[in-house]
C-alpha atoms as a PDB file:
ATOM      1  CA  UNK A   1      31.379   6.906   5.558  1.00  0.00           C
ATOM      2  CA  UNK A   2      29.879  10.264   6.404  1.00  0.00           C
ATOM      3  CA  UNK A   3      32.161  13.194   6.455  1.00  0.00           C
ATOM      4  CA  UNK A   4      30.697  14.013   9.573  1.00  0.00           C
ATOM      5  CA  UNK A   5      30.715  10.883  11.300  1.00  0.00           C
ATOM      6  CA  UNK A   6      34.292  10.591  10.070  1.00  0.00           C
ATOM      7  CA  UNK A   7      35.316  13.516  11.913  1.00  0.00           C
ATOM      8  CA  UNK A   8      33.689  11.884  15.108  1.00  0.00           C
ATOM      9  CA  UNK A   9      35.262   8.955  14.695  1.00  0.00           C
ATOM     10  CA  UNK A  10      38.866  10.352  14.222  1.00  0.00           C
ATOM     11  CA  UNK A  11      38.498  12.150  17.514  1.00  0.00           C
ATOM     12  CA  UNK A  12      37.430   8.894  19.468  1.00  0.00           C
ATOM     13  CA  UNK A  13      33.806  10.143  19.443  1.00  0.00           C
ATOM     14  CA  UNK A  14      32.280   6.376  20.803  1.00  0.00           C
ATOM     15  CA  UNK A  15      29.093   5.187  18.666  1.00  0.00           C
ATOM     16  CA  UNK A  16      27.392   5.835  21.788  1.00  0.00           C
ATOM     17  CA  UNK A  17      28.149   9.717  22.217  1.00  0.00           C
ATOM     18  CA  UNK A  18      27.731  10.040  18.280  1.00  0.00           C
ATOM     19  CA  UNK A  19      24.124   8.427  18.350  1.00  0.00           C
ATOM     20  CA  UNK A  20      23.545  10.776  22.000  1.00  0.00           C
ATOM     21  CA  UNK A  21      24.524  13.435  19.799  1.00  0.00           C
ATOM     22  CA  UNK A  22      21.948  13.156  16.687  1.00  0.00           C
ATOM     23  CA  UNK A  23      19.358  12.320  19.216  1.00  0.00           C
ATOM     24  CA  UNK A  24      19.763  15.939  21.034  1.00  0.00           C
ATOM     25  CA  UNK A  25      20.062  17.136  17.461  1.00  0.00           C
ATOM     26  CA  UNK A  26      16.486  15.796  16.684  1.00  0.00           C
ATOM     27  CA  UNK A  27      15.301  16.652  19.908  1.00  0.00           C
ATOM     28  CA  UNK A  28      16.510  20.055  20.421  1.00  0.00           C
ATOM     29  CA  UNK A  29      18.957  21.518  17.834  1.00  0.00           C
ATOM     30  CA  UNK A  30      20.107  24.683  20.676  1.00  0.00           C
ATOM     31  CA  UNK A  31      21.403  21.685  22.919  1.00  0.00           C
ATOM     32  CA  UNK A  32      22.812  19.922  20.386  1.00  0.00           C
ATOM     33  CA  UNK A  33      25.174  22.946  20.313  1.00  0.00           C
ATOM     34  CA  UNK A  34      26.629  22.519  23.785  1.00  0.00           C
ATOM     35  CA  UNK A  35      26.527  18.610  23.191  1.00  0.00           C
ATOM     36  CA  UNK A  36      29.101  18.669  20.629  1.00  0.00           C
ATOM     37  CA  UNK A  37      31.538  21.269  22.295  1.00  0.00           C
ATOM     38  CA  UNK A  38      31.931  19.366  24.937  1.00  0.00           C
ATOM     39  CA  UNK A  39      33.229  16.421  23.129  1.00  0.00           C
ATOM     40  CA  UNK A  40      36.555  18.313  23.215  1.00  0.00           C
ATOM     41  CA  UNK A  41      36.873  17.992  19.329  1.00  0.00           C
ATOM     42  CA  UNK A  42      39.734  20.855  18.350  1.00  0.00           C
ATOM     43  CA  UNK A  43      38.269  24.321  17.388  1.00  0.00           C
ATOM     44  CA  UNK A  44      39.751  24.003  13.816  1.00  0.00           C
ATOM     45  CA  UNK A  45      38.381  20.167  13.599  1.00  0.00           C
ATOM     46  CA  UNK A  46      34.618  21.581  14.774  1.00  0.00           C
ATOM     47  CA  UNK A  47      35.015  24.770  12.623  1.00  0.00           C
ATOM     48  CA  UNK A  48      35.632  22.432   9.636  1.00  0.00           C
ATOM     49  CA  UNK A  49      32.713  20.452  10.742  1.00  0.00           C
ATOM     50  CA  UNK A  50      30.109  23.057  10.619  1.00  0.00           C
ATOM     51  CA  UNK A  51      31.425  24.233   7.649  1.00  0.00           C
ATOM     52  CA  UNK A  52      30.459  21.209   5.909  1.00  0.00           C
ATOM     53  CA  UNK A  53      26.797  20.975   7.690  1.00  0.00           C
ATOM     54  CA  UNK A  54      26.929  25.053   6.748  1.00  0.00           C
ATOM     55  CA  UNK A  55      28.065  23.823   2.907  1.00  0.00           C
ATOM     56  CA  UNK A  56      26.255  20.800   2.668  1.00  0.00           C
ATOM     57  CA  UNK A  57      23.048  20.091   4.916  1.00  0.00           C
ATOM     58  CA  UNK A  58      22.157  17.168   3.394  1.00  0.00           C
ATOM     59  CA  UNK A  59      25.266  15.645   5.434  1.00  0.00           C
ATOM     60  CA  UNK A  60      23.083  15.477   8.213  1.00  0.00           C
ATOM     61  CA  UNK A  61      20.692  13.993   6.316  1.00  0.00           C
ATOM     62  CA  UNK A  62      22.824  10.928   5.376  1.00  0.00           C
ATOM     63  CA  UNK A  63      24.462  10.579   9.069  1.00  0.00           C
ATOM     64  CA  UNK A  64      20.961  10.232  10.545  1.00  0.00           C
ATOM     65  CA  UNK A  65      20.084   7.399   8.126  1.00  0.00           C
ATOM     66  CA  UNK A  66      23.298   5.938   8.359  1.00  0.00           C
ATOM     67  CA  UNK A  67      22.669   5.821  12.173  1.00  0.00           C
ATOM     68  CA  UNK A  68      19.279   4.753  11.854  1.00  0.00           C
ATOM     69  CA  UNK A  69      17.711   7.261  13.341  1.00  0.00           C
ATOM     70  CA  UNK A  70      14.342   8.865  12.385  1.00  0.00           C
ATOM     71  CA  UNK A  71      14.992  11.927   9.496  1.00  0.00           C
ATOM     72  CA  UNK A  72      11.462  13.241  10.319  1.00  0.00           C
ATOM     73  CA  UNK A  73      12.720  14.415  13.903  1.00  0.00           C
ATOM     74  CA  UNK A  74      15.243  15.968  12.391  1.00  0.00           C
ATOM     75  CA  UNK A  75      13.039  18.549  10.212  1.00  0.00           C
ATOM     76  CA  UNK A  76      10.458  19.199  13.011  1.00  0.00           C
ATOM     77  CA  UNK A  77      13.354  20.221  15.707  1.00  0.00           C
ATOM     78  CA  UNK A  78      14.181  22.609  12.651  1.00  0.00           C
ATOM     79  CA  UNK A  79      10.736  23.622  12.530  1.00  0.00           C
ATOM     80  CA  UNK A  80      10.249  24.316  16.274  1.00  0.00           C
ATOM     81  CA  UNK A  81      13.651  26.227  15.950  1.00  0.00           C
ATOM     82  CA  UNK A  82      12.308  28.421  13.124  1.00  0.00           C
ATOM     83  CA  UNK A  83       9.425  29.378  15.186  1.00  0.00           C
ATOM     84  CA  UNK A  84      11.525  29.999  18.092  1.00  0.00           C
ATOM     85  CA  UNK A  85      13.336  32.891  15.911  1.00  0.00           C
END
């Protein structure tokens, strides 16, 4: 299993929430933010989370497949957010 979708899991993150989650992520990366704090995952547990997303993007890569969700979402949200900086 994904090392991020482990983490999820081993805080009772429901399939649903996780899926909500990398939908908001392909939709709009800045929400995606506040999504995931507020699935009251332990600062050290979400520190150590985007650490490996921070060591290891590709991470994301393989959770959205392993979801079945649509990669290609995923790199134009990151495009919009590069020309929003």
């Amino acid at each position: 299993m994904n090392p991020i979708l482990a983490i999820l899991k081993e805080h009772n993150i429901s399939d649903v929430q996780i899926k909500e989650l990398f939908q908001t992520l392909t939709d709009n990366p800045m929400m995606a933010m506040g999504v995931i704090t507020q699935l009251g995952i332990p600062q050290d547990k979400l520190q150590q989370l985007m650490g490996l997303v921070m060591q290891n993007p590709a991470l994301i890569k393989e959770a959205v497949d392993e979801l079945g969700l649509d990669f290609s979402k995923v790199e134009q949200a990151k495009e919009k957010l590069n020309q929003q900086q």
